[in-house]
N, C-alpha and C. Protein backbone atom coordinates (compact mmCIF):
# COMPACT_ATOMS: atom_id res chain seq x y z
N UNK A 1 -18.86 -0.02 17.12
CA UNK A 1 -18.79 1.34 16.63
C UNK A 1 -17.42 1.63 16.01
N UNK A 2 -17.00 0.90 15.05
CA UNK A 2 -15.92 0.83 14.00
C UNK A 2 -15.97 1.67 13.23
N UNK A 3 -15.16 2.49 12.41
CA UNK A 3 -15.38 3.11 11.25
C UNK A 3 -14.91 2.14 9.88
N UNK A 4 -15.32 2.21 8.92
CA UNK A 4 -14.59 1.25 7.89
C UNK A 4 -12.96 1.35 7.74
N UNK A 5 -12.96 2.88 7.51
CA UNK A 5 -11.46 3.27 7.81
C UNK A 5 -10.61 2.35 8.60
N UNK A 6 -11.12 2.32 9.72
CA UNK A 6 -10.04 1.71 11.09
C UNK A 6 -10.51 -0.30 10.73
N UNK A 7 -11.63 -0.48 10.07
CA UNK A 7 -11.51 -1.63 9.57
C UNK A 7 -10.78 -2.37 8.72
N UNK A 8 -10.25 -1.95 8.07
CA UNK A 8 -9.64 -1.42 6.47
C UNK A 8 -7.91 -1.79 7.05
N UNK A 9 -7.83 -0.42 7.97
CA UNK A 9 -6.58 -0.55 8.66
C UNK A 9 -6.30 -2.14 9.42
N UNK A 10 -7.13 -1.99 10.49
CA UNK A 10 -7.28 -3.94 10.95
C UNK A 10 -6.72 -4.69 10.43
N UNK A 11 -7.53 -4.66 8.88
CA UNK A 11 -7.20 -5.85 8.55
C UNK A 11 -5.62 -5.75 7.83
N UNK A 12 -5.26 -4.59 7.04
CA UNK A 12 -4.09 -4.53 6.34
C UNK A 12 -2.82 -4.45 7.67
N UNK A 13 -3.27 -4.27 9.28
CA UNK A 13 -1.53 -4.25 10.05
C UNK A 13 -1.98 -6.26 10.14
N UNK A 14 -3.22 -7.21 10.16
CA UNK A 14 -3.13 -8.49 10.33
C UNK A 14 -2.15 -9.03 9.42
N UNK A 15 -2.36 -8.67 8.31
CA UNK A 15 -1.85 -8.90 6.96
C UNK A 15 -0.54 -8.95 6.76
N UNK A 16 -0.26 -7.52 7.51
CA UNK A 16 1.20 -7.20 7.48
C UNK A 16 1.72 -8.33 7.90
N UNK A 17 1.22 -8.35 10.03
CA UNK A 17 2.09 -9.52 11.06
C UNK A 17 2.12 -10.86 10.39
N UNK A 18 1.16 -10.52 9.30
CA UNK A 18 1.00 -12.43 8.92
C UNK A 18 2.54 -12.57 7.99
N UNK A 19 2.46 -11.77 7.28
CA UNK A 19 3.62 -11.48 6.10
C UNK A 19 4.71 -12.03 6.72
N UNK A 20 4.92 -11.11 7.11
CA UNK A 20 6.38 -10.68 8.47
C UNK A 20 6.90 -11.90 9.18
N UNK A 21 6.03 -13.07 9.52
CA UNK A 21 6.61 -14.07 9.88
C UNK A 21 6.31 -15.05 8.85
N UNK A 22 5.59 -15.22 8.00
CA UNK A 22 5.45 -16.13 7.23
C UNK A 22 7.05 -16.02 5.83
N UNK A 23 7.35 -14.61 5.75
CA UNK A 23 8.29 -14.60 4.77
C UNK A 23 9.31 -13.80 4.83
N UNK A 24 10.42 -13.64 3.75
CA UNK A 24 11.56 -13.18 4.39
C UNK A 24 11.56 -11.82 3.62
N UNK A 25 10.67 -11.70 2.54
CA UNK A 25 10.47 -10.58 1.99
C UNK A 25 10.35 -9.27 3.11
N UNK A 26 10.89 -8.37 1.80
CA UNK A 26 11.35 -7.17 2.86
C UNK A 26 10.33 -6.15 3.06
N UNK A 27 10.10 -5.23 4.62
CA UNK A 27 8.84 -4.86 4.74
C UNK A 27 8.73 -4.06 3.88
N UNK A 28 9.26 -3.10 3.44
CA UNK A 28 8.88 -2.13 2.44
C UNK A 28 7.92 -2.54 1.14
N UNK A 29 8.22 -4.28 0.99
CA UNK A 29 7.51 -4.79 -0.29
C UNK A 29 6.23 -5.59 0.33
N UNK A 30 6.32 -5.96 1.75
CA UNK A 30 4.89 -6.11 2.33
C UNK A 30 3.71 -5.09 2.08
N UNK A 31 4.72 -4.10 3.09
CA UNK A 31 3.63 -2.93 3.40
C UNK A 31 3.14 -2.36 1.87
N UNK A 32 3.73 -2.26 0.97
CA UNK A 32 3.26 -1.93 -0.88
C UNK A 32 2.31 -2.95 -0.76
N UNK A 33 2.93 -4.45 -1.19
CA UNK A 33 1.36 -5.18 -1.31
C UNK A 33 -0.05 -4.74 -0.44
N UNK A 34 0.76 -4.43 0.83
CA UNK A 34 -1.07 -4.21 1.77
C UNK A 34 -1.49 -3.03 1.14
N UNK A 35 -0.87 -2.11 0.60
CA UNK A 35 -1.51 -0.45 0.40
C UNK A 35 -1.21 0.53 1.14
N UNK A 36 -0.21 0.37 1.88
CA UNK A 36 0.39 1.08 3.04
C UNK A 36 1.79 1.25 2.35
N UNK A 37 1.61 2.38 1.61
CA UNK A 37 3.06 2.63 1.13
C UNK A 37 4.16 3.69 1.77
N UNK A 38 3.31 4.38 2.82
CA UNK A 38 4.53 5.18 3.81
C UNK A 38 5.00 4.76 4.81
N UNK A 39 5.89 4.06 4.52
CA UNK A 39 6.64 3.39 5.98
C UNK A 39 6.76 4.03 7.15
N UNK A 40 6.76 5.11 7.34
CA UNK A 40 6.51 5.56 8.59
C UNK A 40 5.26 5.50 9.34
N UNK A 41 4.09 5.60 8.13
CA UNK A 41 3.43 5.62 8.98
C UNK A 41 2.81 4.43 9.30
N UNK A 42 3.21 3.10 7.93
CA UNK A 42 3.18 1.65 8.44
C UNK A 42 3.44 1.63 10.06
N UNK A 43 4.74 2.14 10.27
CA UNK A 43 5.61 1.77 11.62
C UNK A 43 4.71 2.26 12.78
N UNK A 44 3.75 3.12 12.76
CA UNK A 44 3.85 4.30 13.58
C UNK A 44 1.92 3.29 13.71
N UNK A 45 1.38 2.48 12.71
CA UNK A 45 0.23 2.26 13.09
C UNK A 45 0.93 1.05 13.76
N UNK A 46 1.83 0.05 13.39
CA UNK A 46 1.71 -1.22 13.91
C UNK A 46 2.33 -1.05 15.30
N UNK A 47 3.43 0.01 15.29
CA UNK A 47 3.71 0.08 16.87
C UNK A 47 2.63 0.30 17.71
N UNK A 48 1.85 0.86 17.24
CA UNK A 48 0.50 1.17 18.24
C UNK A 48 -0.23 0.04 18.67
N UNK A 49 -0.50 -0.72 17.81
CA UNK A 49 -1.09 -2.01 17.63
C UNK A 49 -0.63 -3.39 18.20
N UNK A 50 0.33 -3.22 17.86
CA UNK A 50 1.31 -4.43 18.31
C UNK A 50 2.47 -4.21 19.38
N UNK A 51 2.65 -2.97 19.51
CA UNK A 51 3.83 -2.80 20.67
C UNK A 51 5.29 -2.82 20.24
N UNK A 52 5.52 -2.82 18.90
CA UNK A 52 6.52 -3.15 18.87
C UNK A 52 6.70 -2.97 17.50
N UNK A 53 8.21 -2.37 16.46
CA UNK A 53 8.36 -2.89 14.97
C UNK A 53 8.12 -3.94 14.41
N UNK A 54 7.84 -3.59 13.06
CA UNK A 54 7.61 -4.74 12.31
C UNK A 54 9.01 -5.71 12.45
N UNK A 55 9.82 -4.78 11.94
CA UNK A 55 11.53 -5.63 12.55
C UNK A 55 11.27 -6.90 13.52
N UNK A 56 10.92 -6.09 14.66
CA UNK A 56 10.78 -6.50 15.96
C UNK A 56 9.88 -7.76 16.08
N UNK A 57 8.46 -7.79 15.79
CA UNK A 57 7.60 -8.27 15.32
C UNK A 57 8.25 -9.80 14.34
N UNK A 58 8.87 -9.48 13.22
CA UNK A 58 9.34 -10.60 12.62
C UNK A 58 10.40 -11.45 13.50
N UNK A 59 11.71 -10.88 14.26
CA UNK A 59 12.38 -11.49 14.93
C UNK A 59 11.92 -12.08 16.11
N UNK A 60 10.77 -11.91 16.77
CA UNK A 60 10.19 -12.70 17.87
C UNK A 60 9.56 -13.72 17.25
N UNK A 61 8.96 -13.15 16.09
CA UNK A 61 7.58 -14.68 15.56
C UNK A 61 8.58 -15.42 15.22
N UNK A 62 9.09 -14.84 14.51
CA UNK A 62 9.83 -16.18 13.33
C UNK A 62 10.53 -16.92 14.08
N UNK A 63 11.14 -16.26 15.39
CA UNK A 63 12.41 -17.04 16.49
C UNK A 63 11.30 -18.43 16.68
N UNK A 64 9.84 -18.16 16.94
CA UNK A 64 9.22 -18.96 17.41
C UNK A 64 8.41 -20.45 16.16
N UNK A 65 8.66 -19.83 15.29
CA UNK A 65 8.25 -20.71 14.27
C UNK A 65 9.24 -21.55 13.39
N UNK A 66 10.44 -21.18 13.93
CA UNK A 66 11.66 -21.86 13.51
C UNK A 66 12.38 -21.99 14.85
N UNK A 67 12.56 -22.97 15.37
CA UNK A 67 13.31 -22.71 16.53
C UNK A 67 14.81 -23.24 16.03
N UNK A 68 15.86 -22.19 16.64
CA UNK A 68 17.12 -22.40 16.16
C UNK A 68 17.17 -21.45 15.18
N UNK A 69 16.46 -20.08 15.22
CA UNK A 69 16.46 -19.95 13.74
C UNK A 69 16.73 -18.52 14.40
């Protein structure tokens, strides 16, 4: 019992986390590519979602996909 809306959303904060550790590009030019052009409220869905900033979010993954890094 999804709405497309909140599907839509799903998939564009996956998109984001994928971004975020895959590159060093800056979120403001992520969140534009996904279609999420108000950073606040980027921030305000993925904290919900994920627990944490995108910031935040990139410095844990990436610590883990580069180690030493």
């Amino acid at each position: 019992n999804t709405t497309p809306t909140a599907l839509v959303t799903d998939a564009r904060l996956r998109h984001v986390a994928r971004r975020l550790v895959e590159s060093d590009e800056a979120i403001a030019d992520i969140a534009l590519e996904t279609g999420l052009s108000n950073l606040a409220h980027l921030y305000r869905l993925f904290r919900r979602t994920y627990g944490m900033s995108p910031g935040a979010w990139r410095r844990r993954h990436h610590a883990v996909i580069t180690p030493g890094g």
